[in-house]
Protein backbone atom coordinates (compact mmCIF):
# COMPACT_ATOMS: atom_id res chain seq x y z
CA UNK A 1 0.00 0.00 0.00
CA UNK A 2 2.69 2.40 1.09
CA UNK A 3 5.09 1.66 -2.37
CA UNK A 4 1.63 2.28 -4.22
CA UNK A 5 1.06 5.49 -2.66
CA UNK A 6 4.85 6.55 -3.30
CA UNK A 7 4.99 5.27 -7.09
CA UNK A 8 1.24 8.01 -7.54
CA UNK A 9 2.97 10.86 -5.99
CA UNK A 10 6.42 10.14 -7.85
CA UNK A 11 4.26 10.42 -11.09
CA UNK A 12 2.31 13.11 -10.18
CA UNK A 13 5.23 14.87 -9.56
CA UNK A 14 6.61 14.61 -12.90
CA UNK A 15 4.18 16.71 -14.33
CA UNK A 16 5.10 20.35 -12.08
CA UNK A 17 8.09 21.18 -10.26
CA UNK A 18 6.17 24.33 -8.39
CA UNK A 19 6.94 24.18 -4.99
CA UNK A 20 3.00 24.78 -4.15
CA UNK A 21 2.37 21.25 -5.74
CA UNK A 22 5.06 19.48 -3.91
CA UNK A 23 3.56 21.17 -0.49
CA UNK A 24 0.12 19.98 -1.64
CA UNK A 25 1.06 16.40 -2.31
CA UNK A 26 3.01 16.30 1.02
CA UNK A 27 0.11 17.46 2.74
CA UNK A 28 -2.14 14.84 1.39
CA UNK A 29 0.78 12.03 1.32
CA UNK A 30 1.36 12.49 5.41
CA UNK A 31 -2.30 12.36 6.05
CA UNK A 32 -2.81 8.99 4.49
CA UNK A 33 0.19 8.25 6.23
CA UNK A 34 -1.39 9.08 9.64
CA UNK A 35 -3.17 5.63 9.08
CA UNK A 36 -0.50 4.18 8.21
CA UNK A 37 2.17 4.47 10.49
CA UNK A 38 0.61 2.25 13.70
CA UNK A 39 1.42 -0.66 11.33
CA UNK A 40 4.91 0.47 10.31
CA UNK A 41 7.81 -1.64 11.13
CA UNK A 42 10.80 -0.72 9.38
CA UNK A 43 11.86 2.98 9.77
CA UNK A 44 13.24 3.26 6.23
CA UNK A 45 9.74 2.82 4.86
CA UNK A 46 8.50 6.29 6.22
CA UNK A 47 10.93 8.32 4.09
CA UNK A 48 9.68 10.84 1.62
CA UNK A 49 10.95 13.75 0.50
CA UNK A 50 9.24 17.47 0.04
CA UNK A 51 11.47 19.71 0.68
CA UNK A 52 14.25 17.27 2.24
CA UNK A 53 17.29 16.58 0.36
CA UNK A 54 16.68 13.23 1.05
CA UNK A 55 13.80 11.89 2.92
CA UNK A 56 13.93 13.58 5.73
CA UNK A 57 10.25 15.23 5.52
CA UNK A 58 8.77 11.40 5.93
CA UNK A 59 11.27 10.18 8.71
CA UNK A 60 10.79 13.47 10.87
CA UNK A 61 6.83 13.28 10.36
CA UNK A 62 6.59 9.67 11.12
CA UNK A 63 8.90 10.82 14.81
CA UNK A 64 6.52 13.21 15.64
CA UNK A 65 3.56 11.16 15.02
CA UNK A 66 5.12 9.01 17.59
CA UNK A 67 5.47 11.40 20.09
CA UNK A 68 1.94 13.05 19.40
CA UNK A 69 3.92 16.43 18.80
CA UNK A 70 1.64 18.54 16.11
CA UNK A 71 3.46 21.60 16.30
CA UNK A 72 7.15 21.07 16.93
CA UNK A 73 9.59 23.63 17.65
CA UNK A 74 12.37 23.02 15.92
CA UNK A 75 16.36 23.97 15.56
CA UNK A 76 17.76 23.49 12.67
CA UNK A 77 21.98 24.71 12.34
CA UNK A 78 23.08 24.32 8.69
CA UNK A 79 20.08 25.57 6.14
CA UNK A 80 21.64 26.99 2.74
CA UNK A 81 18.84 29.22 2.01
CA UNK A 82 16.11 27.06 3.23
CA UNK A 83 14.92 26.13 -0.04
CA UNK A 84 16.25 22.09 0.61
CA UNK A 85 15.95 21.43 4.60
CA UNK A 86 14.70 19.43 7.02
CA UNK A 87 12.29 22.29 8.40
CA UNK A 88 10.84 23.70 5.64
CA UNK A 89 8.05 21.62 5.24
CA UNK A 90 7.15 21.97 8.75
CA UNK A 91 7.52 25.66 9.15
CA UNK A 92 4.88 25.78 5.68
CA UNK A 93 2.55 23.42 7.08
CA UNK A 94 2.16 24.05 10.99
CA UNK A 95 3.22 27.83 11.42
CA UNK A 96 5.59 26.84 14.47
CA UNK A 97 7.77 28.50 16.40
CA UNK A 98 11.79 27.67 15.18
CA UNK A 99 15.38 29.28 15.05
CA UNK A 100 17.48 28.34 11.45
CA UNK A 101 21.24 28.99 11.95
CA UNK A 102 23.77 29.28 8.78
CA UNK A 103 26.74 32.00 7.89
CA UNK A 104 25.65 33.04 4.58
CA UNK A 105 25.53 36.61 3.05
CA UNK A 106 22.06 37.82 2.79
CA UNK A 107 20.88 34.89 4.74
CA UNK A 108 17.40 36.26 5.68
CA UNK A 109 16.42 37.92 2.67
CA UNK A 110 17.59 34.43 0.45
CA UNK A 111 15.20 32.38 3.22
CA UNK A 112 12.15 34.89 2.42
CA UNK A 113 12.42 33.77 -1.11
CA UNK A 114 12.23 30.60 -0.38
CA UNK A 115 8.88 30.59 2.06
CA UNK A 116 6.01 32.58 3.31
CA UNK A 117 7.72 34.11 6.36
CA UNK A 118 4.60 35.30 7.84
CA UNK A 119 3.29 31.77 8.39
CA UNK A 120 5.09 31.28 11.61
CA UNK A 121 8.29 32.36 14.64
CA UNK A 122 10.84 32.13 12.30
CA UNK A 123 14.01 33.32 13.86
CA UNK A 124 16.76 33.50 11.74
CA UNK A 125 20.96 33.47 12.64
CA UNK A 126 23.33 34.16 10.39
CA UNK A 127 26.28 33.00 12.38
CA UNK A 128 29.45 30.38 11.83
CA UNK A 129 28.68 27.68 14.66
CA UNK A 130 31.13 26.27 16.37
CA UNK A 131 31.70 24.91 19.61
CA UNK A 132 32.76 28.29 21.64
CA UNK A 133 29.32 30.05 20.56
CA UNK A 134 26.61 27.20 20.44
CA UNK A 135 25.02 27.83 23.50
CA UNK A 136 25.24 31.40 23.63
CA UNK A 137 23.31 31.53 19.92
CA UNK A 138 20.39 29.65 21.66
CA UNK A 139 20.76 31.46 25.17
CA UNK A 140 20.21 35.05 23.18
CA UNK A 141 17.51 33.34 21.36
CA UNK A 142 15.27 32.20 23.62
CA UNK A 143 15.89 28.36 23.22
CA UNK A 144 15.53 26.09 26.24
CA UNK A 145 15.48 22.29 26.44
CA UNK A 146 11.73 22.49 25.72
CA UNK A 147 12.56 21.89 21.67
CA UNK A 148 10.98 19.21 19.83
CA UNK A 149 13.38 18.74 16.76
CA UNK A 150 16.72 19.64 16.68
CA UNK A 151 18.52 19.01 13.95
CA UNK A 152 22.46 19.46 12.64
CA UNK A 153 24.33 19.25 9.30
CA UNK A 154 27.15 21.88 9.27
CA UNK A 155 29.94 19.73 6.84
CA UNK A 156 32.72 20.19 9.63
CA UNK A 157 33.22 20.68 13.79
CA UNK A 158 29.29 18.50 14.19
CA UNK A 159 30.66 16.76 16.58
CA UNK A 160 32.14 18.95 18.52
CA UNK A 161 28.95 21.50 18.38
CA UNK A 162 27.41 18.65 19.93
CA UNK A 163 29.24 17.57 22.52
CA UNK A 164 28.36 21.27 24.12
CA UNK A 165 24.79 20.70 24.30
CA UNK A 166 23.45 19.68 27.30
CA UNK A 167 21.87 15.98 27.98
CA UNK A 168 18.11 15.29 26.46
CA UNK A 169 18.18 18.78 24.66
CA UNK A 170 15.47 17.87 22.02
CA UNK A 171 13.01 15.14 22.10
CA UNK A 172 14.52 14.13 18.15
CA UNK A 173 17.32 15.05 16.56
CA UNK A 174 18.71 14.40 13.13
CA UNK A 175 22.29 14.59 12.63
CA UNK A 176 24.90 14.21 10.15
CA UNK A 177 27.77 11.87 9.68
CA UNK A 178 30.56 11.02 6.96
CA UNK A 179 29.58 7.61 6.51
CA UNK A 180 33.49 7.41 4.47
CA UNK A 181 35.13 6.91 8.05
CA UNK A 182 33.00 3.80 8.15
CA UNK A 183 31.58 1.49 10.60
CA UNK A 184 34.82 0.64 12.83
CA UNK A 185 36.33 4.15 13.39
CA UNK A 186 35.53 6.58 16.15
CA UNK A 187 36.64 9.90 14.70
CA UNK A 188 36.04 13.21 14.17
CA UNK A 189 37.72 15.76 12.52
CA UNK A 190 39.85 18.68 15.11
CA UNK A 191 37.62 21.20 16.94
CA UNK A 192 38.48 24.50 14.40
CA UNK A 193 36.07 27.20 14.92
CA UNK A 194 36.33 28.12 10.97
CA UNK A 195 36.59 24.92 9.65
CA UNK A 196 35.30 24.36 5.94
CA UNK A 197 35.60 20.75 4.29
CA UNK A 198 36.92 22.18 1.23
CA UNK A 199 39.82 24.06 2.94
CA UNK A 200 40.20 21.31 5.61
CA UNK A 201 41.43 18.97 1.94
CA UNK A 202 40.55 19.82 -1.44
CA UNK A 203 38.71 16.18 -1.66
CA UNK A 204 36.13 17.79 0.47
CA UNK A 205 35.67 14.51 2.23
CA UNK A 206 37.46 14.80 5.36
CA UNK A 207 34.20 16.46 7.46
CA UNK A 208 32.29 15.46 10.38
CA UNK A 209 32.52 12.41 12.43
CA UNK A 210 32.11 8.64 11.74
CA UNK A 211 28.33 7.16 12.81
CA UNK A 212 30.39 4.99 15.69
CA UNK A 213 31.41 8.30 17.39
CA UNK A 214 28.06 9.60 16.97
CA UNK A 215 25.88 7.23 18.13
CA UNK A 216 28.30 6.75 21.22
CA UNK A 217 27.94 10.71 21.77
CA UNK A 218 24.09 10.82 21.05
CA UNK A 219 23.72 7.82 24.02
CA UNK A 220 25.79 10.03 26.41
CA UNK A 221 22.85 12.52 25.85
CA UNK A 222 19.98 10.45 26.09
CA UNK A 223 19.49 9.37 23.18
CA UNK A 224 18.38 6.46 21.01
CA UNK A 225 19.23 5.62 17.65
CA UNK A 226 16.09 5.16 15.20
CA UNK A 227 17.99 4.77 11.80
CA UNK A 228 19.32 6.90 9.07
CA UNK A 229 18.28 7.93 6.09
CA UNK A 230 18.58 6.38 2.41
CA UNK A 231 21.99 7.89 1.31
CA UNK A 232 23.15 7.13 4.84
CA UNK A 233 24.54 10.82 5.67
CA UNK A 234 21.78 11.75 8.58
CA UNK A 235 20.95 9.85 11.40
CA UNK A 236 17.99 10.14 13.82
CA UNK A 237 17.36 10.16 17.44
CA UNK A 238 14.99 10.02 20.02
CA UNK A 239 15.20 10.47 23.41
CA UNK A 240 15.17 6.90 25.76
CA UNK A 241 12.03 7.63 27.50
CA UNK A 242 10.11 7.75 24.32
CA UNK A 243 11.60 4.79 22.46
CA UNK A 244 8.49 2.91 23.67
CA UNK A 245 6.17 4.95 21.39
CA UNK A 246 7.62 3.91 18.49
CA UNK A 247 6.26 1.30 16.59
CA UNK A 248 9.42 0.14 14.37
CA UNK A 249 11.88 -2.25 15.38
CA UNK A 250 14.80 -0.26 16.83
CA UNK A 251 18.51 -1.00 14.66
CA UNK A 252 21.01 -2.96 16.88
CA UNK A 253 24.11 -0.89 16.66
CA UNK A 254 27.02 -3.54 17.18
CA UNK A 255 27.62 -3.92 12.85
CA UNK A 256 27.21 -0.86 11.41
CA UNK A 257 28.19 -1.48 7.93
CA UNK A 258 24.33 -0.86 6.28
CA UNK A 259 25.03 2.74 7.85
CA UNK A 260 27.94 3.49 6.31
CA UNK A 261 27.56 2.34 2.41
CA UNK A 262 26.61 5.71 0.34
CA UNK A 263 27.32 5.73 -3.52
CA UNK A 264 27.62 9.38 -3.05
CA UNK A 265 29.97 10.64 -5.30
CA UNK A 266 30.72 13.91 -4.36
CA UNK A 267 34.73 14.15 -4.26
CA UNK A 268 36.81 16.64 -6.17
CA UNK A 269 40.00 17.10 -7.81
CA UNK A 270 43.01 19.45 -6.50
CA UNK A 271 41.35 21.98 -9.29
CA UNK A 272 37.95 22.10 -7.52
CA UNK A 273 36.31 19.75 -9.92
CA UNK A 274 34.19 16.70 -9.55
CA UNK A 275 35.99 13.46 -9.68
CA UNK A 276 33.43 10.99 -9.20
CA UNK A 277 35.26 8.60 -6.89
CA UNK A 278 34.32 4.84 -5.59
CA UNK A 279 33.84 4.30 -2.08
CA UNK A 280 37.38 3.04 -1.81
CA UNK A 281 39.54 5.87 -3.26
CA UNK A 282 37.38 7.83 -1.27
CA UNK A 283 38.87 6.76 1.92
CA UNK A 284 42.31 6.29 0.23
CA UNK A 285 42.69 9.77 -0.63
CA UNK A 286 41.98 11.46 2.74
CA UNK A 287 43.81 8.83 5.16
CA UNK A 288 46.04 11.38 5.64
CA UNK A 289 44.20 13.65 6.75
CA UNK A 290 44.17 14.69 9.95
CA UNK A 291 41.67 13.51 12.52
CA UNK A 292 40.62 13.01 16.33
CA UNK A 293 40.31 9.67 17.72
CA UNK A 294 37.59 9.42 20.02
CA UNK A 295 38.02 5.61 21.08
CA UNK A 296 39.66 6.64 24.66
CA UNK A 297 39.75 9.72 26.71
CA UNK A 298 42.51 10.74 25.27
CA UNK A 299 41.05 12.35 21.95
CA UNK A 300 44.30 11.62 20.26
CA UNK A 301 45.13 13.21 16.76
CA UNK A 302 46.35 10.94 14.18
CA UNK A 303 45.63 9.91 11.04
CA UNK A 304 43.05 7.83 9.26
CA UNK A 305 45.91 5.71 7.90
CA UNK A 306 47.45 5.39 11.22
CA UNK A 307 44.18 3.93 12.88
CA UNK A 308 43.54 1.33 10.06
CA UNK A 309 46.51 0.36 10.36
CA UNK A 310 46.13 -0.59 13.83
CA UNK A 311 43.12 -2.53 12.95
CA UNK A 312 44.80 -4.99 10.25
């Protein structure tokens, strides 16, 4: 029933790429859903994407569901220009009340563009995050614990924004991970406040942290790992007391391989241009980059080489 409904909206689709009609057929799509979801079992079968890069809209809807959350206030650090997000949908559909945090010129104006501002609390931040000014952005801004979705995607220090946050600070969270440092590695990349992945190695693939060090991190904070999403770059969360409303089996997270295979091919040249590598020379051409290994207390730096070495 669910691959039905999918394969009609994928068609329908086809015919208009107006942003009205995609917000009309995700309005109509989540409220069959509503029906749905008691009897859904597997987590990647609620993914759908409006105005998600890549699913996000139907994973996030099918959370709050769950948690019987109808107007969520939201964070969400690392937007572009809000026109492919993880809270766009929501701010279009329920008016809520939300902060959107990214560092780029014109920020506000570009995100007006993009939505009808007037439809709900839209704060907007036009700040570099980093791990020195996290919590004063959401102290001046009026954000407590009481948030409902939080969620993260900055290409660079993630990690180390979140480890600043304070336990159980949203009741979900989605949050991104390289899925390149694989399933065996806990790593991050070095806590620089201006860190950019394409100046951190022309590849732009040495970013973020591997899903091992997030999960770990997420679990420190309360948190329970749902699943991730289809290209395996975002991850989601809920907090442990509400695991139970969930309906879908919950992922074991001793193998983490499934997490970590992406096709993504998104690597460049030392020119800046697209090089279209395999999952392999992916890895190969960053292990020398630089990196924090998170698998004692020591938060060591070394190298990607280094640590795989140790493992063979």
């Amino acid at each position: 029933m669910i691959s039905k409904i999918k394969n009609l909206i994928h068609i329908i689709r086809k015919m208009s790429n107006f942003d009205e009609v995609n917000f009309k057929i995700g309005c109509s799509h989540f409220n069959l859903m509503k029906n749905l979801y008691p009897k859904v079992k597997k987590f990647s079968e609620t993914s759908f994407k409006v105005y998600s890069q890549n699913g996000e809209d139907g994973f996030i809807d099918y959370l709050l569901f769950s948690l019987n959350i109808d107007k969520p206030k939201f964070i969400e650090i690392g937007i572009g220009t809000y026109k492919e997000c993880n809270t766009r949908f929501l701010f279009e559909r329920t008016g809520p009340e939300g902060l959107v945090i990214d560092y780029i010129e014109n920020l506000e104006k570009k995100i007006k563009k993009n939505v009808h501002f007037w439809k709900g609390d839209l704060t907007v931040v036009n700040k570099m995050v980093n791990s020195e000014n996290i919590i004063n952005i959401l102290e001046n801004n009026n954000f407590d614990r009481n948030v409902d979705l939080f969620s993260l995607d900055i290409d660079g220090i993630d990690y180390w924004v979140l480890d600043k946050l304070p336990e159980n600070f949203s009741k979900i969270c989605v949050i991104e991970y390289n899925s390149i440092f694989g399933d065996q590695l806990e790593i991050t990349v070095p806590n620089e406040s201006n860190f950019t992945r394409k100046k951190y190695h022309f590849s732009h693939l040495c970013y973020g942290m591997s899903i091992k060090a997030l999960i770990k991190k997420m679990n420190e904070k309360g948190f329970v790992f749902v699943g991730t999403n289809e290209f395996n770059n975002n991850a989601f969360f809920i907090q442990k007391k509400y695991q139970n409303n969930l309906g879908v089996d919950l992922p074991e997270t001793i193998d983490l391989r499934k997490y970590t295979i992406s096709n993504i091919r998104e690597s460049r040249d030392k020119n800046g241009i697209l090089n279209y590598l395999n999952k392999e020379e992916r890895l190969k051409v960053i292990e020398n980059c630089e990196v924090i290994d998170l698998s004692n207390q020591k938060n060591e730096k070394t190298t990607i080489r280094n640590l795989l070495n140790k493992q063979n």
